[in-house]
Structures are given as C-alpha cells and as structure tokens.
Protein backbone atom coordinates (compact mmCIF):
# COMPACT_ATOMS: atom_id res chain seq x y z
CA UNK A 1 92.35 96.34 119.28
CA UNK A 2 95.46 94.18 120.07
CA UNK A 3 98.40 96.36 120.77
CA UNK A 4 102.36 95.11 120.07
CA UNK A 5 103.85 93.72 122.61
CA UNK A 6 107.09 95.27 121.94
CA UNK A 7 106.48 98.90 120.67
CA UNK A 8 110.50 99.74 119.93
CA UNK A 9 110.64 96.98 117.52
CA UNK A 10 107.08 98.03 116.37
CA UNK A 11 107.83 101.55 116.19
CA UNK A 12 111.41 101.21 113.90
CA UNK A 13 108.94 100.32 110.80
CA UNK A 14 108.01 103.15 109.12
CA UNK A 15 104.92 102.03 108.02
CA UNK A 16 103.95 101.12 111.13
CA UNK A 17 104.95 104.73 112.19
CA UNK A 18 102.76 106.25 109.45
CA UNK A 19 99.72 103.94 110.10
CA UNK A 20 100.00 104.78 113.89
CA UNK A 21 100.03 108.85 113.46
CA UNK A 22 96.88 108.37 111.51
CA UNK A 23 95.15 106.64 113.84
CA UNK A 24 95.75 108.95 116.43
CA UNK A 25 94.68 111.62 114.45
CA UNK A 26 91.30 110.22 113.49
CA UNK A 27 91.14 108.95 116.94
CA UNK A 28 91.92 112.51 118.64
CA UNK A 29 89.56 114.46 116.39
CA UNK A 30 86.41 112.89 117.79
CA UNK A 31 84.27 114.83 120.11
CA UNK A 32 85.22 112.32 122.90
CA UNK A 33 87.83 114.49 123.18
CA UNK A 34 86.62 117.61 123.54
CA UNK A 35 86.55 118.12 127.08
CA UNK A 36 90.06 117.29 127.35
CA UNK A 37 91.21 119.37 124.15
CA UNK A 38 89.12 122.49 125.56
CA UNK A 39 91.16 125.76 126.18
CA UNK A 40 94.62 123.75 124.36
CA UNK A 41 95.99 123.69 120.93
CA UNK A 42 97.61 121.12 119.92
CA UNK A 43 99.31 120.52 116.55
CA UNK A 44 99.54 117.50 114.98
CA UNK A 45 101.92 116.12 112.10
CA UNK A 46 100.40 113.19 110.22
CA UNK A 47 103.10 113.07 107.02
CA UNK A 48 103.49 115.99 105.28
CA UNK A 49 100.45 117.54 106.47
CA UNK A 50 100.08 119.62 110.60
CA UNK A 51 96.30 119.91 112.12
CA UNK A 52 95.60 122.19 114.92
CA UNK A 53 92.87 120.33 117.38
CA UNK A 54 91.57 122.70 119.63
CA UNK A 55 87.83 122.25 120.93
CA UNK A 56 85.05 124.62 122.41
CA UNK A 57 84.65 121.85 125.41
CA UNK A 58 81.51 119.98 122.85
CA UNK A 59 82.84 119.79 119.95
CA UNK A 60 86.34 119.14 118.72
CA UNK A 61 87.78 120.96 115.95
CA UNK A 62 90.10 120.17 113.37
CA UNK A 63 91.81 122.48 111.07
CA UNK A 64 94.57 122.15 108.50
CA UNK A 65 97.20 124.28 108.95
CA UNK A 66 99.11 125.62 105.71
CA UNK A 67 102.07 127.00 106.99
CA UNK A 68 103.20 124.25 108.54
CA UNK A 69 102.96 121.57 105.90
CA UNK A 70 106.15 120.62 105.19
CA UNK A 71 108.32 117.46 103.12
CA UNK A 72 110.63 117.08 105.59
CA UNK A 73 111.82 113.79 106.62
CA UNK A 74 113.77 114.44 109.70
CA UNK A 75 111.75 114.96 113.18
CA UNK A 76 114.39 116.69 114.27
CA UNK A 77 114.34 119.07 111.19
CA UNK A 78 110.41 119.34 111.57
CA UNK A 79 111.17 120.45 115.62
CA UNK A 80 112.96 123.49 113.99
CA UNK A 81 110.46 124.39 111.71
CA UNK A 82 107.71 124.42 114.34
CA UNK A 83 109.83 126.36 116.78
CA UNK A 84 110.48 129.26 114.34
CA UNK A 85 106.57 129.05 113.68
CA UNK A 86 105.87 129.37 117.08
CA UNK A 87 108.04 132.27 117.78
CA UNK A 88 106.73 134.24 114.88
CA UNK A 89 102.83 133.68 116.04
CA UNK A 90 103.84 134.96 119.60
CA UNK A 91 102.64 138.71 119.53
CA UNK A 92 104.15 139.05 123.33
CA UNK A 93 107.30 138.33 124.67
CA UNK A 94 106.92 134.01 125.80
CA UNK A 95 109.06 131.22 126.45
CA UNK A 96 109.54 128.13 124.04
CA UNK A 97 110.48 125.08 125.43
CA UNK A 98 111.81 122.04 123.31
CA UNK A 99 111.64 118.98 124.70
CA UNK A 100 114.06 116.15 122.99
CA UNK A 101 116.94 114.04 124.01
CA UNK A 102 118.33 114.12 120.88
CA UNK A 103 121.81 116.14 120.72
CA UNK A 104 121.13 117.03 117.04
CA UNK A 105 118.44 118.97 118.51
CA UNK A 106 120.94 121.03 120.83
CA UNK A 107 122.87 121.72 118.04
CA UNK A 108 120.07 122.77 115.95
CA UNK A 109 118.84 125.17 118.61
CA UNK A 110 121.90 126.91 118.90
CA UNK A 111 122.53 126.97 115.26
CA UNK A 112 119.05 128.89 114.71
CA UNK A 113 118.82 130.49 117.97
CA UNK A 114 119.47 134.31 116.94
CA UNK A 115 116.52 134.11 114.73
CA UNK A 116 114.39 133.52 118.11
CA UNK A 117 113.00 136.44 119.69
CA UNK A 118 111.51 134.65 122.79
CA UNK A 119 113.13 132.70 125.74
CA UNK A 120 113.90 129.63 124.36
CA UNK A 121 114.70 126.61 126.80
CA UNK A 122 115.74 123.52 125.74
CA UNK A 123 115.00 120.49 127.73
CA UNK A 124 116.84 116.99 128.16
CA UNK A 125 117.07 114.39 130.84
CA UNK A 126 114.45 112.44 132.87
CA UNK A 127 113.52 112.01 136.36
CA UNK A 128 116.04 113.61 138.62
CA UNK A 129 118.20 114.13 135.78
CA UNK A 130 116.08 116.24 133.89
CA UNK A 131 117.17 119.87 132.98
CA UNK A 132 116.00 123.44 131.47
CA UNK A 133 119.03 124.85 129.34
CA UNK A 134 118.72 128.48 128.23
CA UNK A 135 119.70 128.58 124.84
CA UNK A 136 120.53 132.03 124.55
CA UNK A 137 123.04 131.59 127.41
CA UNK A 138 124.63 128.88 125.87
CA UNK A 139 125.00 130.53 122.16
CA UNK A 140 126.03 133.50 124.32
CA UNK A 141 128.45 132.00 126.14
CA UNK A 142 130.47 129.58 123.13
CA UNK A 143 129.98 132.84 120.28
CA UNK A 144 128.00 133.09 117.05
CA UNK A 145 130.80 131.52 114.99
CA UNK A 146 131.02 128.72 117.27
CA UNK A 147 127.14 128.12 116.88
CA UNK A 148 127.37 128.67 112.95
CA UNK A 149 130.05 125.44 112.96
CA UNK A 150 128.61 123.07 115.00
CA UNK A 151 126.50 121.38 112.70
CA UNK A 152 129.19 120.30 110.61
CA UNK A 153 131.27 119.45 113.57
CA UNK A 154 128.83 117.62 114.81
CA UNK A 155 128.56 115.87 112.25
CA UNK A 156 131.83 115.05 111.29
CA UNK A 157 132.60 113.74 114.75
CA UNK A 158 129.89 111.32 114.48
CA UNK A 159 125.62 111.22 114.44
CA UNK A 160 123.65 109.09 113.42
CA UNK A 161 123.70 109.36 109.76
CA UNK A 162 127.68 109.51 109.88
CA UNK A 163 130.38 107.56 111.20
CA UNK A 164 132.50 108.86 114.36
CA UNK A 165 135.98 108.01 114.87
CA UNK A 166 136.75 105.53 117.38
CA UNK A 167 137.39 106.41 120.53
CA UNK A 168 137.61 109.86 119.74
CA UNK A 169 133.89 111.51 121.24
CA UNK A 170 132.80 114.23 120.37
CA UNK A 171 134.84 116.54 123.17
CA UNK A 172 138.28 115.75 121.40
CA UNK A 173 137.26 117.62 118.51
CA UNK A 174 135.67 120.46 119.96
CA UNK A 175 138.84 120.83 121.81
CA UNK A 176 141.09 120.23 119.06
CA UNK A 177 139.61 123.64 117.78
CA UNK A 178 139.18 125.68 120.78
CA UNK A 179 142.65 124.47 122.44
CA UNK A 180 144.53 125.79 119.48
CA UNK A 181 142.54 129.03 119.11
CA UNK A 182 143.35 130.03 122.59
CA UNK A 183 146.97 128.52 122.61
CA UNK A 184 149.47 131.81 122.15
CA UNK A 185 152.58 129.01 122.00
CA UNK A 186 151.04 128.11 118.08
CA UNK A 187 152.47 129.42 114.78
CA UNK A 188 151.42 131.22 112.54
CA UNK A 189 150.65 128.93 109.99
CA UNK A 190 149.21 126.65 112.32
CA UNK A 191 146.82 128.97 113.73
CA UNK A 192 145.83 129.96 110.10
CA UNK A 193 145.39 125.92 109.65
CA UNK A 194 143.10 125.81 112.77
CA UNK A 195 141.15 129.13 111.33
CA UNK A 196 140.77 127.31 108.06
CA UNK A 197 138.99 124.18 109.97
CA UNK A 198 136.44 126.66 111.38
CA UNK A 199 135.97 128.43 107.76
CA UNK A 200 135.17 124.75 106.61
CA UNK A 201 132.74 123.86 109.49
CA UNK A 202 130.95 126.95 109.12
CA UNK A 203 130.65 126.92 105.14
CA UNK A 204 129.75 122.72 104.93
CA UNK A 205 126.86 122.64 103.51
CA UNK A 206 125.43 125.83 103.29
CA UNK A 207 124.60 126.12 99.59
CA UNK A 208 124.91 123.00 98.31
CA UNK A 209 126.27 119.44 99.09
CA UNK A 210 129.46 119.62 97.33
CA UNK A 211 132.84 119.57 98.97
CA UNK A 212 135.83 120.95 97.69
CA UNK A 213 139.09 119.80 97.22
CA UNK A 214 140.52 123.14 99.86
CA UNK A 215 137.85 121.72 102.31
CA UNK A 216 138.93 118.12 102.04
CA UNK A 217 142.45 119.15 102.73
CA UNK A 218 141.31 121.47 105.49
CA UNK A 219 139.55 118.27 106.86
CA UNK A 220 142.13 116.23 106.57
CA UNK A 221 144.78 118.35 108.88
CA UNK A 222 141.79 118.42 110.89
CA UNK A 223 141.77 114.30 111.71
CA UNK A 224 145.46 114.52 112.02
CA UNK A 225 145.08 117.35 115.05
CA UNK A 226 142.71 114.50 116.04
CA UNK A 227 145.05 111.48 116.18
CA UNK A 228 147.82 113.67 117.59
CA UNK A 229 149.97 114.16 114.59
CA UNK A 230 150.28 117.84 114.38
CA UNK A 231 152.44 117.99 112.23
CA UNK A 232 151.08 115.79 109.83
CA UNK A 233 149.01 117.48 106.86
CA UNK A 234 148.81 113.68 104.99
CA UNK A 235 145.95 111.47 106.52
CA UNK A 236 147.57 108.35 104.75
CA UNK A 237 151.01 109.25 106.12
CA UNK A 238 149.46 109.87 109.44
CA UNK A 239 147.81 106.54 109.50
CA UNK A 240 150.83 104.94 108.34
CA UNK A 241 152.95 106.48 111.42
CA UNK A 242 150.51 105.10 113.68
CA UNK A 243 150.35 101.93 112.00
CA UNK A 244 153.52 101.93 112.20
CA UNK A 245 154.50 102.90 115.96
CA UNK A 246 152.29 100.23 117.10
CA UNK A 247 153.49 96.79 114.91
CA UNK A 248 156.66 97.85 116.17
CA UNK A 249 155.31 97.29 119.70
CA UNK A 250 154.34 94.04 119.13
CA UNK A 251 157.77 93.15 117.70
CA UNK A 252 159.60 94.06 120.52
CA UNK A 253 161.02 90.94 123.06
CA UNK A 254 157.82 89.87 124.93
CA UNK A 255 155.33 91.81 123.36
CA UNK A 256 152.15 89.86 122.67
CA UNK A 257 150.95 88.85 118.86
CA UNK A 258 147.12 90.07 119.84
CA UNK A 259 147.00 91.83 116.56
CA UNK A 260 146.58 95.37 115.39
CA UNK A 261 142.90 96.72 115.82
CA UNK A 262 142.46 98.49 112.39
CA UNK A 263 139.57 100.18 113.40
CA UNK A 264 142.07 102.69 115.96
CA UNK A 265 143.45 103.84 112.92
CA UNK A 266 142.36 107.17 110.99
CA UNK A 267 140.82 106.70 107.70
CA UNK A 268 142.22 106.82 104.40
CA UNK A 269 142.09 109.75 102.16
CA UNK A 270 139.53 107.87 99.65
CA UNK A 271 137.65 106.73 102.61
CA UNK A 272 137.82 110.62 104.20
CA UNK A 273 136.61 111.80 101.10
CA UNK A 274 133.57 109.80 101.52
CA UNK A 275 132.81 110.72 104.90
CA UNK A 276 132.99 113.94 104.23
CA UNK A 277 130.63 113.92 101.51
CA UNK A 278 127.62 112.47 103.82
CA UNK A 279 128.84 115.21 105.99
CA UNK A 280 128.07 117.38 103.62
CA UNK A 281 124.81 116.26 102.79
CA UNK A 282 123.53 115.65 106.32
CA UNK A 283 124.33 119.49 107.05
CA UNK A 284 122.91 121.15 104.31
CA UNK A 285 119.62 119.28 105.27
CA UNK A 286 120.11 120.77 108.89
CA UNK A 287 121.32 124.28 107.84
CA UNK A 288 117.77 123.95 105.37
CA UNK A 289 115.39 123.48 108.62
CA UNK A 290 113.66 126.48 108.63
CA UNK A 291 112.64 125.28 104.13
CA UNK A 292 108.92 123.86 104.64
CA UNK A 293 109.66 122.16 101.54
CA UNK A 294 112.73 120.64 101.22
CA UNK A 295 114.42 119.91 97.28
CA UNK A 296 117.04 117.72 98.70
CA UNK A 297 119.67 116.15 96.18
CA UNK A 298 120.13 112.40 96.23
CA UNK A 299 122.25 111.08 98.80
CA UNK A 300 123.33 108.64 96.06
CA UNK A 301 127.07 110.00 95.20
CA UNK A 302 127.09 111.92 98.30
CA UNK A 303 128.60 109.45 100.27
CA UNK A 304 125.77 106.67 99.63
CA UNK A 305 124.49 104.00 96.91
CA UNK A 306 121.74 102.17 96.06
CA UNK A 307 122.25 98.92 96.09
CA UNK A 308 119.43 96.54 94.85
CA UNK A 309 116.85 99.51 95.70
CA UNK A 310 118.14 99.87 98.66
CA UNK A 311 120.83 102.88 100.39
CA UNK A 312 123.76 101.88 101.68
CA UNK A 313 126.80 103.63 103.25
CA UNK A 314 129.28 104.23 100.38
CA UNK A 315 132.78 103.87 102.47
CA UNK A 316 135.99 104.01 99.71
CA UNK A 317 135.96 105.89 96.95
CA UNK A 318 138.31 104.42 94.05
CA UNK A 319 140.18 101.22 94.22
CA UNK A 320 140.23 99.64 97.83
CA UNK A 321 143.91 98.17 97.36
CA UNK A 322 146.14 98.63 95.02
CA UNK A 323 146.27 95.97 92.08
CA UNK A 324 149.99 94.93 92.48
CA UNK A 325 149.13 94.51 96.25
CA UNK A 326 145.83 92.86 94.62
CA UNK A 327 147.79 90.17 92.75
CA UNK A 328 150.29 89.41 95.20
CA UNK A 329 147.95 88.34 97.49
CA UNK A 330 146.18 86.22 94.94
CA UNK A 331 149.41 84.60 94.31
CA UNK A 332 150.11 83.81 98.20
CA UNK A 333 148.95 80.23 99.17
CA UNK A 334 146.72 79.20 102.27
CA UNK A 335 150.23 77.94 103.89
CA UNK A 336 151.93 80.88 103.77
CA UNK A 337 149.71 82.69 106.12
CA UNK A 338 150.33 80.35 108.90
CA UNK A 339 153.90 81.68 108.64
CA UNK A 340 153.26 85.50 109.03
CA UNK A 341 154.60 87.09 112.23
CA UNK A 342 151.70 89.77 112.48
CA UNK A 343 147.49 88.59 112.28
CA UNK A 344 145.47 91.77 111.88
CA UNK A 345 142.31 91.93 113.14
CA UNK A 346 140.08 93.30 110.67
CA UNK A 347 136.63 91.97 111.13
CA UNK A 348 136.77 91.28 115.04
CA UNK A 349 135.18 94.97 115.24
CA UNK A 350 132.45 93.27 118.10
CA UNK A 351 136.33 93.39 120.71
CA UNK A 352 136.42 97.48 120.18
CA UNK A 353 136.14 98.73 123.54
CA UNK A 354 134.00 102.14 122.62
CA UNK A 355 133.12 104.74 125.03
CA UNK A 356 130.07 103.60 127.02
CA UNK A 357 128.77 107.24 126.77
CA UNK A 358 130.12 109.35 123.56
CA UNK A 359 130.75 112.20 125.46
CA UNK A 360 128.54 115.11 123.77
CA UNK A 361 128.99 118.83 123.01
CA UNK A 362 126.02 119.42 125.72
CA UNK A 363 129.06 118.43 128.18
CA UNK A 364 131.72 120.32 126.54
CA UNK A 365 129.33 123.78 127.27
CA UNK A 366 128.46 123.20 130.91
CA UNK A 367 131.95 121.98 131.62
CA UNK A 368 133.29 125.06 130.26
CA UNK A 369 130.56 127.55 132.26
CA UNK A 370 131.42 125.45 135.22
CA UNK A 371 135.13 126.65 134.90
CA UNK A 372 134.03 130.04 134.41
C-alpha cells in the first residue's frame, strides 16, 4: 500500500480521516494482533460507533460497545464523554489520565471535573516539556465558579471556532475578571458590572444557543475592560475613542502617515453581536459533552451562513456602513483619494504583528500557584 507523503495535508480531509479509522479498525481486529492486544483493552471510535478489542493472546476480539456510541463531532467533546465512561466503570478508586495538547481540553476537564470521582491527570507537552497536571488541584485552586465560566471565556477570547481579539491573549481577559474581583479600590456599580460578566460566562450556553440582549450588553462592558476603557459601557464609542486617540497621533508635526491598523480596534456592536452568537453555540456544544447524542441547532444564524452549500463565518449583522456614508463614497472620484491626508490599512492584515504564542489559561493557573 502506498502511504502519503505528507500525512498533515492528508489527514485535514475528512474523508480521508474516515477512510483511515476504518482501516485501522479492520486492520487491528485480525488475529495478527492478538498477541499484542492480550491482557489490554482498547477502545476504538470508527464514526459514530466505539469497539472494545481486547484478545485472549489467539484470538482477537471485537465487540461493539453501546454506551459509547455517540453523534458527536468534536474529538475533543468525544474525550469527555469517554472520560466520564471510564470513571463510572472504575469499581476502585484509579487514576485517569488524558492525554491532549489541545487547551479546549483543559478547559473541558476542569469544567466537568467535580463529576469525577477518581484522580484525574491531565497531560500536555512533549519531550522534556511534557507534564502531569492534577485536575482537581487546579479546579481547587481557581474555585467552582471559575471552572463553571471558563468555557465561555474561553471562548470568547478566542479558539478555534471563534475569533480572538488582537493582541489581546487569552491572560488579559482572565485578568480583566479576577483583577477587578479582588480590587477593594472598585465601586460599587463596577464591581456589580464585573459580577454580571461572570453571571454571563457561566450561563452562555447552558440551555440553549440564544443570547440575550442583558448578556450582549454585559459582553460588551466586558471588551471595553479589555481595551482599557473602563469607563466606557458603548463598544462603538469605545472604538471610536481609540480610533480616535491614534489618527490624532499621526497628525501631529512629524508623525508618520503608516496608516491606522483597523484590525487593533474593538469590534462593532453588530459585529459583537455576531461573535457572541458563535460563542454561544460553540459552548453549549461543550457544556453538552457528557450527551452521547447530540441534537445540536444549526450554526446557520448563530453566527454562521451557508453560502453556496458551504459554512462560512457570518461577521456583521445589519448594514456594514451606513447608506449616506454608502453614497458619498460612490460619489467620490478615483482623484480625490490621492488627496486624503490619512490611508487606512484595511486589508494589509498579513503586517499584524500577533503574539507568537497566545498566551493560554494553562499559564494563567500555574502562574498564579507559583505566586502562592
């Protein structure tokens, strides 16, 4: 059999994916691998359906197993599921160890770690890097309500279903909230803002994939906390002020015209509301882990489209500009742009310096247990 040369690119088809698993399957269940499956279980997910291969050291044996067949789309989902099986069947007191390098994985642990009676490791890295984190410690250490809200946070600072926020990482907005939980100097109201944020995180997606207007507000003081305008409660007047504060740079005496990178900016409300919405959706497939079957509502509406068949992001809700602003620029010739003071940037997003490593909210824990 010829084998790709490149396995990544082989490997991103899903058919390819599918047509691999079932290969290994039929390949695995032969008795030339009895000797090696002898005194081991192993389970094996081939689409919807999990086999346990086990073997008496002749003969291999291959059984369908029931409780684990599942819809599920998501490996990462599918860990879960597995892991709560795994804890029920133990009759003794065992470890569990997950092995992943996937931070939606952490998060997932920690979310559904109280329902785990056993030890239950988690374990990322490689080579010299690699590491055993105790998952009870951790969920110990950062509090149940902290664990209930990461999912959403997590998500709304950026995975790989959702956007993130440019140069923002993941450790700004896990600070944003703890900072101004633990800050006495705060007011009132603004402590009842921050414990409104949490309420939000911890609710998103729970029941369903709706978000309400209350949570879209709540959300939206949130980005402001994380572009530094505390006292901003209006995302478009927030990104407006920042807009703002940084043309007028480049109008001062020697300033450079290098243009305005758009993509430093918050979102827009319409655009916000969209985000939020996938948000929405990704969690309440998370928070659903532990479902074998899964009745998921169409991401269409929830922040995506179909387009031609196929998904795509969905990023404005509503009219992108509006038609006054339309018109006039219809109405501008070609010359007159050779006479504007300011260029922006708008589709040069390939010049964004990003963070080489989005710093993650593995970090954020072990930082803070380092301190302690």
């Amino acid at each position: 059999m010829k084998t790709p040369t490149d396995w990544k690119s082989f490997l991103r088809h899903s058919g390819n994916k599918i047509q691999f698993t079932e290969f290994l399957l039929a390949e695995w269940r032969t008795d030339a691998y009895a000797k090696r499956l002898q005194h081991r279980q192993v389970f094996f997910v081939c689409g919807e359906r999990c086999c346990l291969l086990s073997s008496d050291g002749l003969q291999t044996i291959c059984t369908n197993q029931p409780e684990l067949l599942s819809n599920q789309l998501e490996a990462d989902t599918r860990i879960i599921r597995h892991m709560l099986f795994a804890d029920h069947c133990c009759a003794q007191p065992c470890t569990l160890l997950v092995m992943s390098p996937d931070t939606d994985v952490f998060v997932l642990l920690l979310y559904y770690v109280n329902q785990v009676s056993c030890h239950l490791l988690f374990e990322t890295g490689a080579g010299s890097h690699r590491r055993h984190i105790d998952m009870h410690a951790v969920a110990s250490a950062i509090g149940r309500r902290t664990c209930t809200a990461l999912p959403a946070l997590h998500c709304f600072t950026g995975c790989d279903t959702t956007s993130a926020f440019v140069r923002k990482g993941k450790r700004k907005g896990f600070d944003v909230l703890e900072s101004a939980l633990c800050s006495d100097s705060r007011s009132t109201a603004t402590k009842a803002n921050i414990l409104s944020f949490w309420s939000v995180f911890e609710s998103l997606g729970s029941v369903d994939t709706t978000v309400s207007d209350d949570q879209v507000h709540a959300l939206e003081r949130f980005v402001c906390l994380l572009y530094g305008k505390s006292a901003c409660s209006d995302i478009n007047k927030a990104r407006y002020s920042i807009f703002a504060s940084r043309y007028q740079q480049r109008t001062l005496p020697g300033a450079g015209q290098s243009g305005i990178d758009l993509s430093l900016l918050p979102p827009c409300l319409d655009s916000l509301k969209m985000h939020c919405a996938r948000v929405a959706h990704q969690t309440f497939i998370w928070r659903h882990a532990h479902d074998s079957i899964q009745n998921l509502p169409t991401p269409s509406g929830h922040g995506w489209k179909f387009v031609d068949n196929e998904l795509q992001v969905d990023w404005f809700a509503g009219e992108m500009l509006p038609h006054d602003i339309i018109d006039l620029l219809a109405e501008r010739s070609p010359s007159d742009d050779d006479d504007d003071d300011m260029h922006i940037n708008v589709g040069e997003f390939e010049d964004v310096e990003e963070d080489d490593v989005v710093d993650s909210i593995v970090d954020v824990v072990f930082e803070e247990e380092d301190d302690d």
